[in-house]
N, C-alpha and C. Protein backbone atom coordinates (compact mmCIF):
# COMPACT_ATOMS: atom_id res chain seq x y z
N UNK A 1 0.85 -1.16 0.00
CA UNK A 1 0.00 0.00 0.00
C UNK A 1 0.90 1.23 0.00
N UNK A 2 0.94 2.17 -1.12
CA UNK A 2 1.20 3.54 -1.03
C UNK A 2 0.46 4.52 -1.11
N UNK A 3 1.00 5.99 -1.02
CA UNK A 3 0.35 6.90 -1.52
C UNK A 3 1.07 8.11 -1.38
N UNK A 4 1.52 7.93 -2.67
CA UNK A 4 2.59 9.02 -2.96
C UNK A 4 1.81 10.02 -3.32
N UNK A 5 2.76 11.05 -3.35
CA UNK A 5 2.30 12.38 -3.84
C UNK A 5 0.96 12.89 -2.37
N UNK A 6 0.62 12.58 -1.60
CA UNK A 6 -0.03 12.80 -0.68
C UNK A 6 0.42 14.16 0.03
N UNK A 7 -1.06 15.25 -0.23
CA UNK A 7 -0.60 16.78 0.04
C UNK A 7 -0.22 17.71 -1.25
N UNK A 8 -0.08 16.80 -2.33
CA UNK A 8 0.38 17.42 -3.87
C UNK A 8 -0.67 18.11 -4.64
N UNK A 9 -2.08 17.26 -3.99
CA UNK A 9 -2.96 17.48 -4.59
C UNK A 9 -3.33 16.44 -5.49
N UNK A 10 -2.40 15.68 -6.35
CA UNK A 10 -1.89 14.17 -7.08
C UNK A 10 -1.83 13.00 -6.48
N UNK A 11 -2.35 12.92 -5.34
CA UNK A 11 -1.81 11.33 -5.12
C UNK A 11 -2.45 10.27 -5.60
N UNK A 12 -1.31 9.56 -5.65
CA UNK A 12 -1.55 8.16 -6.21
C UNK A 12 -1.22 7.02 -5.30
N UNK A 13 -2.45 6.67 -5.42
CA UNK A 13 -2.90 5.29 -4.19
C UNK A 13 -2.58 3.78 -4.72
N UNK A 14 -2.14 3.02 -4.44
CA UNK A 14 -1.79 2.40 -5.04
C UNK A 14 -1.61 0.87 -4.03
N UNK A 15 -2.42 -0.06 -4.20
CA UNK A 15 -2.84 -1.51 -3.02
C UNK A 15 -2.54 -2.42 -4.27
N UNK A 16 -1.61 -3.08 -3.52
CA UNK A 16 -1.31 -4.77 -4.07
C UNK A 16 -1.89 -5.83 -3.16
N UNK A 17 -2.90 -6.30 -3.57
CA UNK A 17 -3.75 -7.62 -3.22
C UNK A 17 -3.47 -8.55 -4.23
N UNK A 18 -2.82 -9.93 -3.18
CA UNK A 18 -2.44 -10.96 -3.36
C UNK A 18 -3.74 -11.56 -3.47
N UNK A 19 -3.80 -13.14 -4.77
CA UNK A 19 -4.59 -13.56 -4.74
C UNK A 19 -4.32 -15.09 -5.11
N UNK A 20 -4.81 -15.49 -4.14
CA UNK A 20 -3.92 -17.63 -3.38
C UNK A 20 -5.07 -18.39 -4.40
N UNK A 21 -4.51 -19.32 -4.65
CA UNK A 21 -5.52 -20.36 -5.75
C UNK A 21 -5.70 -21.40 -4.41
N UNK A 22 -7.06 -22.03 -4.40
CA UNK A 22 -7.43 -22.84 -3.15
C UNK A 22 -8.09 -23.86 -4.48
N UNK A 23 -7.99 -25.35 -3.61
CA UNK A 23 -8.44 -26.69 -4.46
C UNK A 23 -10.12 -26.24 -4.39
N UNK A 24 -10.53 -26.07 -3.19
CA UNK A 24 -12.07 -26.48 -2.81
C UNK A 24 -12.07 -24.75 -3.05
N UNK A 25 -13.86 -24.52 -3.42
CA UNK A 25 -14.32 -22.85 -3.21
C UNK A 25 -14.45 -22.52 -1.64
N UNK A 26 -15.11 -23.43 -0.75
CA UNK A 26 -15.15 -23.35 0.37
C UNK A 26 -13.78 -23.60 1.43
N UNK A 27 -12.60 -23.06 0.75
CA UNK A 27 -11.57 -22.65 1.07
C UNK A 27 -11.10 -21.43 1.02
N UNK A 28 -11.75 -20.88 -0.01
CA UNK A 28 -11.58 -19.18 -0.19
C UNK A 28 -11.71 -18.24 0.71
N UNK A 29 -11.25 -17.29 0.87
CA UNK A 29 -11.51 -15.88 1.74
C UNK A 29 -12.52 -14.93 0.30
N UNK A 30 -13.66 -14.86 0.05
CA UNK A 30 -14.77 -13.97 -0.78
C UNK A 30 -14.45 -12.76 -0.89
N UNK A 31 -14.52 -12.17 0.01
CA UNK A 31 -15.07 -10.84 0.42
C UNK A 31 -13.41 -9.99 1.62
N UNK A 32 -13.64 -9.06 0.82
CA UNK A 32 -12.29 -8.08 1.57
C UNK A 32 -13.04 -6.56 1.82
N UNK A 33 -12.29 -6.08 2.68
CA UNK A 33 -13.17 -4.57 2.97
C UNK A 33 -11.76 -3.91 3.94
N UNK A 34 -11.75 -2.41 4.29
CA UNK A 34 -10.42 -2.29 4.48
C UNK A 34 -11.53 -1.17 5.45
N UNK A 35 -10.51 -0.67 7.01
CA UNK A 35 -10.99 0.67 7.86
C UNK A 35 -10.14 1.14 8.00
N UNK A 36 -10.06 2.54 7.92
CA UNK A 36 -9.13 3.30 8.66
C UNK A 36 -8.74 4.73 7.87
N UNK A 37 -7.57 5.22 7.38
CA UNK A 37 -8.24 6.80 6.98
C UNK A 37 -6.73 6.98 7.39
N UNK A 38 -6.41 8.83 6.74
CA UNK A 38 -5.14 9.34 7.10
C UNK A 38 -5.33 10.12 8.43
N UNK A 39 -4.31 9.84 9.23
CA UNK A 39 -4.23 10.87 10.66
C UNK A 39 -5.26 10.32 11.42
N UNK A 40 -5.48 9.16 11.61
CA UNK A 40 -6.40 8.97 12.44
C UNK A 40 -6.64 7.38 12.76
N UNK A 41 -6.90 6.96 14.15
CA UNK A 41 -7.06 5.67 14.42
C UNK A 41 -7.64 5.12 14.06
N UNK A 42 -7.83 3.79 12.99
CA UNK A 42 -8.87 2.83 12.50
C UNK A 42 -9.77 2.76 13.73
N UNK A 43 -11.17 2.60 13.03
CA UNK A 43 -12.46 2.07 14.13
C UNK A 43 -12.61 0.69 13.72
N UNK A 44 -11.55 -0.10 14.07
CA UNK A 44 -11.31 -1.66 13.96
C UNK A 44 -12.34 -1.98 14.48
N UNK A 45 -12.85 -2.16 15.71
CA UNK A 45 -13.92 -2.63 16.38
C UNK A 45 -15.44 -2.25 16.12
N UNK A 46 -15.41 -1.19 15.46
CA UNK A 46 -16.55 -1.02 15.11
C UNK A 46 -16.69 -1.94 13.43
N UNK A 47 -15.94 -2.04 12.99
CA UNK A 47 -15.78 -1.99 11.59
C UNK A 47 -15.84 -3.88 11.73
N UNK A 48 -15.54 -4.43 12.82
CA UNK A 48 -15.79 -5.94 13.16
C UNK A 48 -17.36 -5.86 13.26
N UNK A 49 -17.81 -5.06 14.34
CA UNK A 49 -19.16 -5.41 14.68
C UNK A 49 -20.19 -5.30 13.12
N UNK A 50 -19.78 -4.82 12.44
CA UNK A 50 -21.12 -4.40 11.17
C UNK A 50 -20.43 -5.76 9.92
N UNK A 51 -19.21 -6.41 10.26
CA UNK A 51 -19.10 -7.28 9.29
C UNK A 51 -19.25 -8.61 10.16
N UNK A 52 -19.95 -8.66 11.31
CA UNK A 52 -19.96 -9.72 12.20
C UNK A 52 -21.63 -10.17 11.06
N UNK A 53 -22.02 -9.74 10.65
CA UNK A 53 -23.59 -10.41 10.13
C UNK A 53 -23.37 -11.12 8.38
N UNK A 54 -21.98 -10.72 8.11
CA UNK A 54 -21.97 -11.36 6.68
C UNK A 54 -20.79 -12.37 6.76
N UNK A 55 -20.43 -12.81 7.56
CA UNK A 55 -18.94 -14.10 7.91
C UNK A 55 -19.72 -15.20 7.88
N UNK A 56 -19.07 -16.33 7.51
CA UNK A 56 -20.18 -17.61 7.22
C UNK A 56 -19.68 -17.67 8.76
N UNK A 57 -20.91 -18.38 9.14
CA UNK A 57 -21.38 -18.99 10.39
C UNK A 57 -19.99 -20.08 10.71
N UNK A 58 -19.72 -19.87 11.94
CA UNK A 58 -18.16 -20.75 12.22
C UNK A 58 -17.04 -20.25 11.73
N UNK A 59 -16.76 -18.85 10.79
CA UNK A 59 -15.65 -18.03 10.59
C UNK A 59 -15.70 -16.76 11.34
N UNK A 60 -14.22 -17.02 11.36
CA UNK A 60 -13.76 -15.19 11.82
C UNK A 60 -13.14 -14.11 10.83
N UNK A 61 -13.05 -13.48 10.75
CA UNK A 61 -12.61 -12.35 10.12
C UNK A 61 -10.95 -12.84 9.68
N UNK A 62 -10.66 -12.24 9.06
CA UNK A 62 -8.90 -12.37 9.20
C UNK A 62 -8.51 -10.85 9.12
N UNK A 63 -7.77 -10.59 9.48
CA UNK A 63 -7.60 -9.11 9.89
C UNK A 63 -6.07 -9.12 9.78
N UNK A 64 -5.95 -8.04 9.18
CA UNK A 64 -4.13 -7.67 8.81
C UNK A 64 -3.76 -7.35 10.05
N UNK A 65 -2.32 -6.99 10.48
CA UNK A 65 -1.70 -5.98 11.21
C UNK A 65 -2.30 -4.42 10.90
N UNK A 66 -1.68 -3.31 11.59
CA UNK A 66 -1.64 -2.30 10.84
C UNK A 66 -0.83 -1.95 9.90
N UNK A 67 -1.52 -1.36 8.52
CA UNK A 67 -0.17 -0.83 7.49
C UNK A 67 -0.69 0.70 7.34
N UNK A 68 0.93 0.78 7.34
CA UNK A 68 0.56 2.74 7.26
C UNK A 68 1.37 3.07 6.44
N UNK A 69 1.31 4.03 5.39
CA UNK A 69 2.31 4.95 4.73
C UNK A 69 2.86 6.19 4.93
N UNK A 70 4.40 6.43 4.72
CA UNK A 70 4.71 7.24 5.20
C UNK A 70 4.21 9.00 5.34
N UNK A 71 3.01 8.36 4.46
CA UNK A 71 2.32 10.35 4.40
C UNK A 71 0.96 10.21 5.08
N UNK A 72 0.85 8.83 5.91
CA UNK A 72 -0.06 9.24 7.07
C UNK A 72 -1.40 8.34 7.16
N UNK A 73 -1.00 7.43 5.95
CA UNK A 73 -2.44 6.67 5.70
C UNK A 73 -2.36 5.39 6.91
N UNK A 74 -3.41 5.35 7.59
CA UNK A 74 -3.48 4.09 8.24
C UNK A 74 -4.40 3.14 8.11
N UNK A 75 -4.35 2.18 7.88
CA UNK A 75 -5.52 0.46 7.24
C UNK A 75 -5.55 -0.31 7.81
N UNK A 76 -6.31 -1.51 8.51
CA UNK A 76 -6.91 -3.13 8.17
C UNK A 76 -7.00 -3.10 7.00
N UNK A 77 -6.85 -4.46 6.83
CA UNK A 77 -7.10 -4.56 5.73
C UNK A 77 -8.01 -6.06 6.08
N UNK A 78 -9.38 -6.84 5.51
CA UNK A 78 -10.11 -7.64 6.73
C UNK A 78 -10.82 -8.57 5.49
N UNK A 79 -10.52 -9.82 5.26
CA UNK A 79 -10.99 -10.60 4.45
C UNK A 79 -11.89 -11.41 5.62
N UNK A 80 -12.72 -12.67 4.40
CA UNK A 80 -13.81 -13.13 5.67
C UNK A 80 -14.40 -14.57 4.50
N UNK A 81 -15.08 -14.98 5.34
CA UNK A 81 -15.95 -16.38 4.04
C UNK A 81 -17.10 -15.60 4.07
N UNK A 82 -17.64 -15.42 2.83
CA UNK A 82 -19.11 -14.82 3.05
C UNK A 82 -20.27 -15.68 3.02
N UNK A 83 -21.08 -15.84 3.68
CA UNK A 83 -22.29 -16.49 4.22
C UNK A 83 -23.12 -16.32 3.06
N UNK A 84 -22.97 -14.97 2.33
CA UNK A 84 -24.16 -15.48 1.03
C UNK A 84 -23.56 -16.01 0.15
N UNK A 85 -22.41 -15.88 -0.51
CA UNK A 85 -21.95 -16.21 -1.36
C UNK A 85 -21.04 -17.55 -1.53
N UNK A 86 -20.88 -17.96 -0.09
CA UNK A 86 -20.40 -19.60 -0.04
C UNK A 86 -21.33 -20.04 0.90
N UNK A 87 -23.18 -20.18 1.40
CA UNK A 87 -23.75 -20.51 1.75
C UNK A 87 -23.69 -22.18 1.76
N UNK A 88 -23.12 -22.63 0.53
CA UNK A 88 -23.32 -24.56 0.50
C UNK A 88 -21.80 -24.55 1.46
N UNK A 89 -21.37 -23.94 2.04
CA UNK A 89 -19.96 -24.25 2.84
C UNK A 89 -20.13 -24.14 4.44
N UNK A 90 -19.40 -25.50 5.08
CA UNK A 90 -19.47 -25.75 6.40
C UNK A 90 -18.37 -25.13 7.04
């Protein structure tokens, strides 16, 4: 994750998401969603509670560390199994 030029008026944002080949679909992580903002503390916990209703039933979230760039940006970054979209998965 960068974001150069930040304050230029130009910046350019720029996220590399890796993407893993799994045998079974009901091995996959679906669904990704990211909190947090420049100059300011992610609302991690809040940002759990409103994705607590779309995780398939028996998953947790996976949740990054924090990543920040040097001009101030701070992220989760929060993949998950999604309940509608891998519903046939235990």
């Amino acid at each position: 994750m960068t974001t150069i030029g930040m304050g230029s008026g130009m910046v350019t944002f720029k996220l590399s998401i890796p993407f893993v080949i799994v045998k079974h679909s009901c091995d996959a992580y679906t669904s990704f969603d990211h909190v947090g903002g420049w100059n300011h503390k992610p609302a991690l916990e809040r940002r759990k509670r409103e994705l607590k209703n779309v995780t398939l039933e028996g998953h947790e979230l996976y949740i990054s560390n924090l990543k920040t760039t040097s001009e101030g940006l701070q992220e989760y970054w929060i993949q998950w199994k999604n309940k509608k979209t891998q519903f046939h998965c235990k």
